[in-house]
N, C-alpha and C. Protein backbone atom coordinates (compact mmCIF):
# COMPACT_ATOMS: atom_id res chain seq x y z
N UNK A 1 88.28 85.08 109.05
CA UNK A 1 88.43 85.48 107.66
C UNK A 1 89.88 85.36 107.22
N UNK A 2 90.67 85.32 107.84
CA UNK A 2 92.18 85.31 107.27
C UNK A 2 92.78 84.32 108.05
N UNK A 3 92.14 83.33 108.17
CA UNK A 3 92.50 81.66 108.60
C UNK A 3 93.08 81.05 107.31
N UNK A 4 92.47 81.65 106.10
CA UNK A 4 92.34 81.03 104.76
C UNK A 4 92.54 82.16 103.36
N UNK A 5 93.72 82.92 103.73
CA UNK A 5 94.22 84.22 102.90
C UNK A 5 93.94 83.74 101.49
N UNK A 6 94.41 82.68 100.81
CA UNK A 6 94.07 82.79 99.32
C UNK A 6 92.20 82.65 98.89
N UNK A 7 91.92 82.08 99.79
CA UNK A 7 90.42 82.28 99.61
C UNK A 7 89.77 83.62 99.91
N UNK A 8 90.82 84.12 100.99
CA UNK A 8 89.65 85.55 101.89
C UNK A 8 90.24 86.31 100.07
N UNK A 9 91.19 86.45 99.68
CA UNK A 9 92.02 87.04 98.76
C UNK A 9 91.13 86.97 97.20
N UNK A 10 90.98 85.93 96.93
CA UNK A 10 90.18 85.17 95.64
C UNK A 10 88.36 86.04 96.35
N UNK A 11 88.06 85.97 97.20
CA UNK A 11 86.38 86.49 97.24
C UNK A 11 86.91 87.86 97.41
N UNK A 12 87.71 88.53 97.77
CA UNK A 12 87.86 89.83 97.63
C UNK A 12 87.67 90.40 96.54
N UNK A 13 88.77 89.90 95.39
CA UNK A 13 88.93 89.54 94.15
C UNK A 13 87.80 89.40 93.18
N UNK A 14 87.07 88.75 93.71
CA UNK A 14 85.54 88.09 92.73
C UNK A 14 85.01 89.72 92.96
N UNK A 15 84.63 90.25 94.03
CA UNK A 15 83.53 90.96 94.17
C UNK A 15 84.18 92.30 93.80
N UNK A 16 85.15 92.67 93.28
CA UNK A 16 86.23 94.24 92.79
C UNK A 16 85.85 93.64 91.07
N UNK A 17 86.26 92.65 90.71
CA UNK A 17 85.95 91.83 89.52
C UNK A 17 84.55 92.39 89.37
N UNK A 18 83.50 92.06 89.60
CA UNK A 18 82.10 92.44 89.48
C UNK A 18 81.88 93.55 89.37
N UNK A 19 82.87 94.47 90.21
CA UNK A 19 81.84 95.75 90.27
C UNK A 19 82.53 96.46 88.85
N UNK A 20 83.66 96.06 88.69
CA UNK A 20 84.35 96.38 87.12
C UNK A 20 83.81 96.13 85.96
N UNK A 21 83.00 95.18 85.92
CA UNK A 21 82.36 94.63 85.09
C UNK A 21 81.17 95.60 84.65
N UNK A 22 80.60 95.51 86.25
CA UNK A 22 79.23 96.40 85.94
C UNK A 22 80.07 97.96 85.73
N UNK A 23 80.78 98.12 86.28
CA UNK A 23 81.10 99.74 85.71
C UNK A 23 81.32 99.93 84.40
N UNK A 24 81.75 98.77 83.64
CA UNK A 24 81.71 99.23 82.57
C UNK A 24 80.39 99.37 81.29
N UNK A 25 79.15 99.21 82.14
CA UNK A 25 78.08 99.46 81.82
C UNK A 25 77.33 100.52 82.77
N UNK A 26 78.00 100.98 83.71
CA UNK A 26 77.29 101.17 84.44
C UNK A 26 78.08 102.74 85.53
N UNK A 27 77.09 104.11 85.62
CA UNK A 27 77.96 104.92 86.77
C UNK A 27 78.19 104.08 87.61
N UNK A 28 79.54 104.23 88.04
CA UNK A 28 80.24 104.10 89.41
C UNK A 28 79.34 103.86 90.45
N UNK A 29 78.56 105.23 90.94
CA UNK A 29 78.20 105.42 91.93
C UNK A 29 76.40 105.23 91.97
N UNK A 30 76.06 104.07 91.01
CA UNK A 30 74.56 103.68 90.65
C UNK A 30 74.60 102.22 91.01
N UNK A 31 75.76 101.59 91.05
CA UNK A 31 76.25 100.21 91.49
C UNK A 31 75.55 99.38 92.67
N UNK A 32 74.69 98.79 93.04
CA UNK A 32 74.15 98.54 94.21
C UNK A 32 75.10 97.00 94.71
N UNK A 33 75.19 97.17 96.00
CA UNK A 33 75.64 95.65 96.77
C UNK A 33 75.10 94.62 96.12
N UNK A 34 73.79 94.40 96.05
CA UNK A 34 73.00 93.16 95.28
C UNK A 34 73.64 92.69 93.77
N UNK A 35 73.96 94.00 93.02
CA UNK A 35 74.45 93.93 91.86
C UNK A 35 75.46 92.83 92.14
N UNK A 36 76.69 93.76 92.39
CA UNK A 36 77.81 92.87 92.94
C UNK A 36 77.17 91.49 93.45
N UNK A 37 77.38 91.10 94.27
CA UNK A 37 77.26 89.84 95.10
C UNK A 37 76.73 89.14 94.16
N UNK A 38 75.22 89.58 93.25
CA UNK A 38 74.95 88.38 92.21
C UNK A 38 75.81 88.04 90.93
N UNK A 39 76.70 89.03 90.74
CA UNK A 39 77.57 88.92 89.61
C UNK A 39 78.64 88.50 90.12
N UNK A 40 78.88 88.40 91.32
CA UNK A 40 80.56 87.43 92.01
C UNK A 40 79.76 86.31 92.26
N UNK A 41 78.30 86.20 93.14
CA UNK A 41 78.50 84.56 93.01
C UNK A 41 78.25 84.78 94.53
N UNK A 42 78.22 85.46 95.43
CA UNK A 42 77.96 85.55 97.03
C UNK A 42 76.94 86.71 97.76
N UNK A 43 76.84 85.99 98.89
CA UNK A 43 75.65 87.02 99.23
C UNK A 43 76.01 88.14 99.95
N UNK A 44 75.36 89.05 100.38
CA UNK A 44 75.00 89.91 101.15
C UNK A 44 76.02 90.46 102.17
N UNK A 45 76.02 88.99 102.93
CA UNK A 45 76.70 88.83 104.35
C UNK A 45 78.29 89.07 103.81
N UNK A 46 78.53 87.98 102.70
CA UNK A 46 79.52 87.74 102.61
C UNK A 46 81.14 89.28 102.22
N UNK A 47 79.79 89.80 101.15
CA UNK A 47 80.24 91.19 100.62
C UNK A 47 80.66 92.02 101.93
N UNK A 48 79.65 92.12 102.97
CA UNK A 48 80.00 93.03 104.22
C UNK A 48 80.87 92.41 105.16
N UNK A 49 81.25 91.60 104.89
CA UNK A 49 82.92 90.96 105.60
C UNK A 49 84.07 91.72 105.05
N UNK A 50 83.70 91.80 103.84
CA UNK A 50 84.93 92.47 103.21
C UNK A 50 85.11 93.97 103.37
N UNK A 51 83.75 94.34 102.74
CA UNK A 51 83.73 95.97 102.27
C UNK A 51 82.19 96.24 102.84
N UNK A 52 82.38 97.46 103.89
CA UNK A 52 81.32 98.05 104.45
C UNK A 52 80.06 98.47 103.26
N UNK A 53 80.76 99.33 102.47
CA UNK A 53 79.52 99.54 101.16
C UNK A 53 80.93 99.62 100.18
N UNK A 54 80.12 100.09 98.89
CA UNK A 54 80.23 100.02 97.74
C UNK A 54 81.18 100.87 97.57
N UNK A 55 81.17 102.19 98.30
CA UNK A 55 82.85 103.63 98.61
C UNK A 55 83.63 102.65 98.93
N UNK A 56 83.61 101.97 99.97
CA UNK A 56 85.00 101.26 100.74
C UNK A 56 85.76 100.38 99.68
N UNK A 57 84.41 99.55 98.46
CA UNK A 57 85.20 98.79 97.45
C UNK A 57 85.97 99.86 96.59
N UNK A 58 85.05 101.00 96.10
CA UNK A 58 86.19 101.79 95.39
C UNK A 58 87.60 101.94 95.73
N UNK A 59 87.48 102.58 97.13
CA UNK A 59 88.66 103.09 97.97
C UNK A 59 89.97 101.89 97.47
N UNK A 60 88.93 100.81 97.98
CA UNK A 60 90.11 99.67 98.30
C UNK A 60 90.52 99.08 96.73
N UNK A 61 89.87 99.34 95.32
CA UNK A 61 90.64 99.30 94.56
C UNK A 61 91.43 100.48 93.97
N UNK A 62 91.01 101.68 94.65
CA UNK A 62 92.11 102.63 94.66
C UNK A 62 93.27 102.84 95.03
N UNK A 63 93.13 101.84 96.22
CA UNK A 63 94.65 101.51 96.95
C UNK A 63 95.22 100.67 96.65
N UNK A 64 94.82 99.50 95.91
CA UNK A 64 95.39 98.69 95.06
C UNK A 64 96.43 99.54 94.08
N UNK A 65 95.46 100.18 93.06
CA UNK A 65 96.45 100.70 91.77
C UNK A 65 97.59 101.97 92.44
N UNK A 66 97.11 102.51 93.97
CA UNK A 66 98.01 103.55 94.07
C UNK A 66 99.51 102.76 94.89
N UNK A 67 98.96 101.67 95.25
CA UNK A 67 100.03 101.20 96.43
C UNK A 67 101.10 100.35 95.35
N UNK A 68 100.62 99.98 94.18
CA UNK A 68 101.47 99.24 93.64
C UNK A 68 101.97 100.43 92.17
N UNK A 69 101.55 102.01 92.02
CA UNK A 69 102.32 102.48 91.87
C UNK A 69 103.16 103.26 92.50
N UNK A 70 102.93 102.97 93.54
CA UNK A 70 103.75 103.77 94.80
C UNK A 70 105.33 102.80 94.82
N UNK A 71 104.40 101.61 94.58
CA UNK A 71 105.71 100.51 94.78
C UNK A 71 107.00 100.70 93.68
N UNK A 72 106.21 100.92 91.78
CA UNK A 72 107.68 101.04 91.14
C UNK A 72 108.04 102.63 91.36
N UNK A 73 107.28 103.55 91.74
CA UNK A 73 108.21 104.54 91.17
C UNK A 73 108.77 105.06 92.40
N UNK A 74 108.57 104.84 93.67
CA UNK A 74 109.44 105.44 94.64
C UNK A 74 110.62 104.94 94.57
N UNK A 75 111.11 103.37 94.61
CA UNK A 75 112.46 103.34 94.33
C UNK A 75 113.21 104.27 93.07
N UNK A 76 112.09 104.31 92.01
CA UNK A 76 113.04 104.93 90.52
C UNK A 76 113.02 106.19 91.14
N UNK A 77 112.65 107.06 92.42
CA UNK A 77 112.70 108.26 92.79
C UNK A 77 114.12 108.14 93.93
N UNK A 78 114.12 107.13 94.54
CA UNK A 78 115.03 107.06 94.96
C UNK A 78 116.68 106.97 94.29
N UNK A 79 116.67 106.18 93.37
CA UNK A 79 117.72 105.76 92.46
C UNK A 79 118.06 107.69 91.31
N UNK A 80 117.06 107.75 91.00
CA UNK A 80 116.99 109.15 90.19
C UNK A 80 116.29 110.25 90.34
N UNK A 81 116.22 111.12 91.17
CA UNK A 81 115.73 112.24 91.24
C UNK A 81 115.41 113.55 90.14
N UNK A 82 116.20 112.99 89.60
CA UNK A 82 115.88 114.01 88.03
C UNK A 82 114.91 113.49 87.55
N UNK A 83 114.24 112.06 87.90
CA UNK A 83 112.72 111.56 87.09
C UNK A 83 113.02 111.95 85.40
N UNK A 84 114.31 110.93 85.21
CA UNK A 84 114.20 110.76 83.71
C UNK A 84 113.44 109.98 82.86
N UNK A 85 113.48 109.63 81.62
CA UNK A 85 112.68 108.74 80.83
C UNK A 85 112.00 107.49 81.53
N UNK A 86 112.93 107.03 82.01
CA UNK A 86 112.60 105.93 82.59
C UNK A 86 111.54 105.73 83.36
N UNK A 87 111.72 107.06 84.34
CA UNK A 87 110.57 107.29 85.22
C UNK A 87 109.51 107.04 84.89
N UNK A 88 108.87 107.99 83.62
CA UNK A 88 108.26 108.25 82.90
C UNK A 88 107.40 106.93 82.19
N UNK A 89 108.29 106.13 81.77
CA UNK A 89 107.96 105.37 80.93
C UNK A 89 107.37 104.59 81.73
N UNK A 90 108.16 103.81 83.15
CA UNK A 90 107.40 103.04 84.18
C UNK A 90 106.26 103.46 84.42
N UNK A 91 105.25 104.87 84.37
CA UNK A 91 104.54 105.15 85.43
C UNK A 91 103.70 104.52 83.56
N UNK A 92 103.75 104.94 82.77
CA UNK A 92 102.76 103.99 81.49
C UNK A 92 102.89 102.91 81.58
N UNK A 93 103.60 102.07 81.97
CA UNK A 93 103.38 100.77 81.68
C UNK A 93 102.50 100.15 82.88
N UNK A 94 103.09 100.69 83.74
CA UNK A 94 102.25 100.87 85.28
C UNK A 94 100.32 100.90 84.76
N UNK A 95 100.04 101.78 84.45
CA UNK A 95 99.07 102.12 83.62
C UNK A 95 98.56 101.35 82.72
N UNK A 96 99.17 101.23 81.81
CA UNK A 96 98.15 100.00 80.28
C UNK A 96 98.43 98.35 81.41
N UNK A 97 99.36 98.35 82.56
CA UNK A 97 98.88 97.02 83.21
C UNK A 97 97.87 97.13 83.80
N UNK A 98 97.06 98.40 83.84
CA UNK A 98 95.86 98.41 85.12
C UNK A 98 94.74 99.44 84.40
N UNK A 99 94.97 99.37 82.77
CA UNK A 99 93.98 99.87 82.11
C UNK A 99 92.22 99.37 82.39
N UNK A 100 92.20 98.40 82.33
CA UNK A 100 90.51 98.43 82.54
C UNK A 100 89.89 99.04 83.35
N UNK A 101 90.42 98.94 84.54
CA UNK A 101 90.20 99.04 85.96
C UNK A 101 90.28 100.80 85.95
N UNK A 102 91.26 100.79 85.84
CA UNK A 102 92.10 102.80 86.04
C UNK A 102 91.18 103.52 84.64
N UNK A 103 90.98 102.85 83.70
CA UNK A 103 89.93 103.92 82.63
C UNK A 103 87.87 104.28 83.70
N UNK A 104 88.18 103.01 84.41
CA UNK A 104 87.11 103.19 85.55
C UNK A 104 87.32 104.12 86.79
N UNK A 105 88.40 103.72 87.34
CA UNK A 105 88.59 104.62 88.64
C UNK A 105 89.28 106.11 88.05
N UNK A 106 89.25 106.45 86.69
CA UNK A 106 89.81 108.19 86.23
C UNK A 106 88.33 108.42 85.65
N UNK A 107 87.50 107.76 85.67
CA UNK A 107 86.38 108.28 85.23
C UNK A 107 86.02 109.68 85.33
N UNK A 108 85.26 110.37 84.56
CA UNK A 108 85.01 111.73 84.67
C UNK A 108 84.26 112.03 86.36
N UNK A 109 83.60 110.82 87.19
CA UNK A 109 82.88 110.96 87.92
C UNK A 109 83.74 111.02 88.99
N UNK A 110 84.70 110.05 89.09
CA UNK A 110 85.75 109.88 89.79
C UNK A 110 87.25 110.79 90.38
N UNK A 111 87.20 110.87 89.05
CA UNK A 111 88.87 111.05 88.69
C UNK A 111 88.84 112.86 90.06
N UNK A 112 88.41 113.37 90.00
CA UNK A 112 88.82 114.19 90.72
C UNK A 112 89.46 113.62 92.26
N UNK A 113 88.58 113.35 93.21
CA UNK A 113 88.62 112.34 94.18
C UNK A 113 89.52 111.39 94.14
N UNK A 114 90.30 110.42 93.10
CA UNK A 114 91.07 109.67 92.87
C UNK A 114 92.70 110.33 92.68
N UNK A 115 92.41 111.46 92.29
CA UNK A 115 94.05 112.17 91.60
C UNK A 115 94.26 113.19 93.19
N UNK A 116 93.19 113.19 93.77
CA UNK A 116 93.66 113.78 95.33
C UNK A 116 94.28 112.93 96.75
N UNK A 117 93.45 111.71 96.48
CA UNK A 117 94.15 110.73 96.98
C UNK A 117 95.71 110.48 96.85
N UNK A 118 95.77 110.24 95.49
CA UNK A 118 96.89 109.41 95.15
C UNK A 118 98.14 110.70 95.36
N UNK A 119 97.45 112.25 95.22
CA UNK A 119 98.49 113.36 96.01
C UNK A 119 99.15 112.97 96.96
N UNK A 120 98.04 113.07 97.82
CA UNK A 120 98.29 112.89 99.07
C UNK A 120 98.75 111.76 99.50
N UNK A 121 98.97 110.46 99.01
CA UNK A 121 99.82 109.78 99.18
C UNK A 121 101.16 109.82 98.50
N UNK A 122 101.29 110.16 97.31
CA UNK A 122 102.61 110.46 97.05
C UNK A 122 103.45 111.70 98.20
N UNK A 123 102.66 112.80 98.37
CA UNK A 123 103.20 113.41 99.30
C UNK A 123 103.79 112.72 100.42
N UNK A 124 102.44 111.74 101.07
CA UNK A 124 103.20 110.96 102.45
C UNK A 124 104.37 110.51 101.68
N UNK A 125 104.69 109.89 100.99
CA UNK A 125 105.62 108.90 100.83
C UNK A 125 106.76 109.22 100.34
N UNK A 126 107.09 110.57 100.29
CA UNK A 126 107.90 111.60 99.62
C UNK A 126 108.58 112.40 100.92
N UNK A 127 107.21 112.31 101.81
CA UNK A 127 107.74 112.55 103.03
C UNK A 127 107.68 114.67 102.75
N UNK A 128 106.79 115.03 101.64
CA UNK A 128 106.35 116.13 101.20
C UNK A 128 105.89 117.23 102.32
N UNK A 129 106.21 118.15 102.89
CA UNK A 129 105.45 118.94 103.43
C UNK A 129 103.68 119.22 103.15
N UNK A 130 103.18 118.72 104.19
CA UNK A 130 101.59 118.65 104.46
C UNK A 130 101.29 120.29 104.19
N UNK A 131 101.58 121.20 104.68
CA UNK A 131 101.23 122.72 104.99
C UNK A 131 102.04 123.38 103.66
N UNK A 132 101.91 122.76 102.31
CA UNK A 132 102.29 123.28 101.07
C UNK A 132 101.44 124.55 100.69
N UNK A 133 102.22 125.61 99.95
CA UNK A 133 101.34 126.81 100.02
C UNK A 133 100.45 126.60 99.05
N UNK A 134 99.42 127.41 98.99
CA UNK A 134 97.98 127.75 98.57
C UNK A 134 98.15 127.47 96.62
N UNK A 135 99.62 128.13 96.37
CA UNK A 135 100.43 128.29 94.94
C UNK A 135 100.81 127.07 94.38
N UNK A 136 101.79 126.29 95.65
CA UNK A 136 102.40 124.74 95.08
C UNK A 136 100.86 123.36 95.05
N UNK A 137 99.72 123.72 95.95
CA UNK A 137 98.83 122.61 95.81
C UNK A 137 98.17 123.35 94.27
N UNK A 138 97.89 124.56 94.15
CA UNK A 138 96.96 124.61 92.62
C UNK A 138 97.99 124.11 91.65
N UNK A 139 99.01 124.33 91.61
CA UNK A 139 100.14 123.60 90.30
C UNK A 139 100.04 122.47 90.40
N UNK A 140 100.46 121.79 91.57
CA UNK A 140 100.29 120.33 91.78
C UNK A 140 98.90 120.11 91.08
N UNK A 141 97.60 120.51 91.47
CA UNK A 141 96.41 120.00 90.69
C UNK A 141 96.45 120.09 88.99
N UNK A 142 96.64 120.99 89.00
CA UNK A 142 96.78 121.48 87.24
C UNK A 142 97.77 120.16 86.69
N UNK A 143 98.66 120.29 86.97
CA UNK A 143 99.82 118.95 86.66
C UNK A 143 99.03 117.75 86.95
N UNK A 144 99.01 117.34 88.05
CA UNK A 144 98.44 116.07 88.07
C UNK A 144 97.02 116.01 87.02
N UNK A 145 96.16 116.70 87.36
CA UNK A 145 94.78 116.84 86.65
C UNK A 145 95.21 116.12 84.78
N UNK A 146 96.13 117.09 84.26
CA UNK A 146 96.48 117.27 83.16
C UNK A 146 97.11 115.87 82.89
N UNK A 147 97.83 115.56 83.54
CA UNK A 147 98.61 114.13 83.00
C UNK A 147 97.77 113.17 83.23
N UNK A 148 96.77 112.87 84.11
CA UNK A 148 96.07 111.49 84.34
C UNK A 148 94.85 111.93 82.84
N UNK A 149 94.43 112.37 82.59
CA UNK A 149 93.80 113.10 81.60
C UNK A 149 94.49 112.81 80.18
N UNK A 150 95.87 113.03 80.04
CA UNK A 150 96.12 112.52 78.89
C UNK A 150 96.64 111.45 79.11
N UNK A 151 96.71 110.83 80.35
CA UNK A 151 97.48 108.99 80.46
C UNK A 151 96.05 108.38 79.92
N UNK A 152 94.72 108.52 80.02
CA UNK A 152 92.98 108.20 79.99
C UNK A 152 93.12 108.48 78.82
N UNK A 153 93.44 109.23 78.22
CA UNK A 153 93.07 109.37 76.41
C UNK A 153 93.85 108.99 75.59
N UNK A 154 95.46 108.66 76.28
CA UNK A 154 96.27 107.62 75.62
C UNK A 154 95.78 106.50 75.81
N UNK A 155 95.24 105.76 77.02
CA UNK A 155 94.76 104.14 76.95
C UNK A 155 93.86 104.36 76.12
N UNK A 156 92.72 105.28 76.13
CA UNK A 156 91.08 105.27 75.58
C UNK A 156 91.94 105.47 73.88
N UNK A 157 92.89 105.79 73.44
CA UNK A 157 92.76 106.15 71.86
C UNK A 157 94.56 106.14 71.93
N UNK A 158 94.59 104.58 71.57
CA UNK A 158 96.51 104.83 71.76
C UNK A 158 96.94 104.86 69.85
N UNK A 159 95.89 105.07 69.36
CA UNK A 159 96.16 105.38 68.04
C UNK A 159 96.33 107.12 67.62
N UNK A 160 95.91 107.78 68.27
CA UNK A 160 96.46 109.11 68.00
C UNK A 160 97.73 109.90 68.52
N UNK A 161 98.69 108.88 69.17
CA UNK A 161 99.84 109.68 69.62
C UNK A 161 100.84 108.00 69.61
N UNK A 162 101.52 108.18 69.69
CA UNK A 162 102.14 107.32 70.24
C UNK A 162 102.83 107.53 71.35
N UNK A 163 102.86 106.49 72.22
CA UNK A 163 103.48 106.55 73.94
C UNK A 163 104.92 107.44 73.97
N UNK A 164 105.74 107.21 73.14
CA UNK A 164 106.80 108.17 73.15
C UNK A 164 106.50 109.28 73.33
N UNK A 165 105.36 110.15 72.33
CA UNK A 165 105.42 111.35 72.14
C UNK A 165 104.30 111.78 73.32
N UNK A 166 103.54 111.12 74.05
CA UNK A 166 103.17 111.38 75.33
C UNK A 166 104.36 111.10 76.20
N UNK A 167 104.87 110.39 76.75
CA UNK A 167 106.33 110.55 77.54
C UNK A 167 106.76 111.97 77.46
N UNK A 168 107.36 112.58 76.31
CA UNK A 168 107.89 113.71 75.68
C UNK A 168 107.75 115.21 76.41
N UNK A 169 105.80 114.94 75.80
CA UNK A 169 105.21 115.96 76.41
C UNK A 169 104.79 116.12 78.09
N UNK A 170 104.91 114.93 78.28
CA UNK A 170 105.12 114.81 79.71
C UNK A 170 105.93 115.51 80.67
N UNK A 171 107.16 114.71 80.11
CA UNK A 171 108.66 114.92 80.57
C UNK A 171 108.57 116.58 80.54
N UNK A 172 108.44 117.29 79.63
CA UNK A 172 108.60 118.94 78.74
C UNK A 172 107.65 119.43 79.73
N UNK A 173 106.92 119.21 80.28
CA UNK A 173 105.48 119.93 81.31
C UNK A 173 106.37 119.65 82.60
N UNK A 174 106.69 118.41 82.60
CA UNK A 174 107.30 118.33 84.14
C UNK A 174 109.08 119.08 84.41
N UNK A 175 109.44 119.12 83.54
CA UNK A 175 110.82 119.76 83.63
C UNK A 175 110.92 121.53 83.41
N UNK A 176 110.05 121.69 82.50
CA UNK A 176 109.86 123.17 82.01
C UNK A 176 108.91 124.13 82.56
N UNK A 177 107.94 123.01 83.55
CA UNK A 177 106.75 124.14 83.98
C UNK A 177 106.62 123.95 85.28
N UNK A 178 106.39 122.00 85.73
CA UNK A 178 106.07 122.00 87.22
C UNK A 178 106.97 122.30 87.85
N UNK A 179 108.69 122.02 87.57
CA UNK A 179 109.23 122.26 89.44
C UNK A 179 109.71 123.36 88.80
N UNK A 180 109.87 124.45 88.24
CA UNK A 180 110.16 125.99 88.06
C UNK A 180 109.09 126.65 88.40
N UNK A 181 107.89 126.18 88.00
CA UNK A 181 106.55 126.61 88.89
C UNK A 181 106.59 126.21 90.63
N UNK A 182 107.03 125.40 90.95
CA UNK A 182 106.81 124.44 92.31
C UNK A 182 107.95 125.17 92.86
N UNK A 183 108.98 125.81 92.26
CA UNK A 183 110.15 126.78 93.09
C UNK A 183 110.09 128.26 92.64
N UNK A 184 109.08 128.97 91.74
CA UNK A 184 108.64 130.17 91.67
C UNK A 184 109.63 130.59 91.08
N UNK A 185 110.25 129.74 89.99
CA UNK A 185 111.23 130.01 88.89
C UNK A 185 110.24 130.21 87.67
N UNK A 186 109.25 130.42 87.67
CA UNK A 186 108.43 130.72 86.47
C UNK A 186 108.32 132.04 86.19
């Protein structure tokens, strides 16, 4: 299978393509293998080379959108630790580039399962203490919960706010509530 990377890459591709398609008619988790494979164009066999079932395709376009926002904003975490505008602004653009897909994987069905993941990898990669108290993981949820929630209703309706004034309120939640909450300065 990886004799021939732009091909193994391109049928990977076809069959994440498909199941996007049908998600957008369709729950997530009502999706059958057959679906896929007849809407990429391959069979059966071919699908289970790639992806065991239909979770493993989620997963693996979950790790897509988390690994390549893992990619811009850890350096801008590195470079700035205060997570100014900039920050901010990258993690939207990050976003309306991976809108179709990410208004699917924040789905109401999803999104819980998806915003725990992508914790827990920001934690690894932060290099975050695993054994965080009982206090800093419920804030962390509330925060995260809350922002992927209004990043989903800025793509779903970018006519009622404009991206600035989500940035704003962003920035104002994350400076004024999470790390004074996250250091019991609240």
């Amino acid at each position: 299978m990886n004799k021939q990377p732009e091909k193994t890459d391109a049928t990977r591709e076809a069959f994440i393509t498909a199941f996007f398609r049908l998600a957008e008619i369709k729950n997530i988790y009502k999706i059958t293998i057959k679906e896929i494979t007849n809407l990429a164009g391959y069979n059966r066999t071919t699908f289970y080379r790639y992806f065991e079932d239909v979770f493993e395709l989620i997963e693996y376009a979950e790790d897509q959108f988390i690994d390549g926002i893992l990619s811009v904003l850890l350096p801008q975490v590195l470079l700035s630790p205060t997570l100014d505008d900039r920050f901010f602004q990258i993690i939207l653009e990050h976003f309306y580039d991976s809108k179709e897909r990410l208004v699917i994987i924040l789905s109401e069905a999803n999104r819980a399962s998806f915003i725990r993941r992508l914790q827990q990898r920001l934690q690894e990669s932060l290099n975050a203490p695993e054994d965080a108290s009982a206090h800093n993981r419920v804030i962390m949820d509330i925060y995260f919960n809350g922002i992927f929630s209004a990043i989903i209703h800025q793509l779903q309706y970018p006519q009622e706010m404009s991206d600035e004034e989500l940035l704003m309120i962003i920035r104002e939640l994350f400076t004024k509530w999470y790390w004074p909450a996250l250091s019991n300065k609240i």
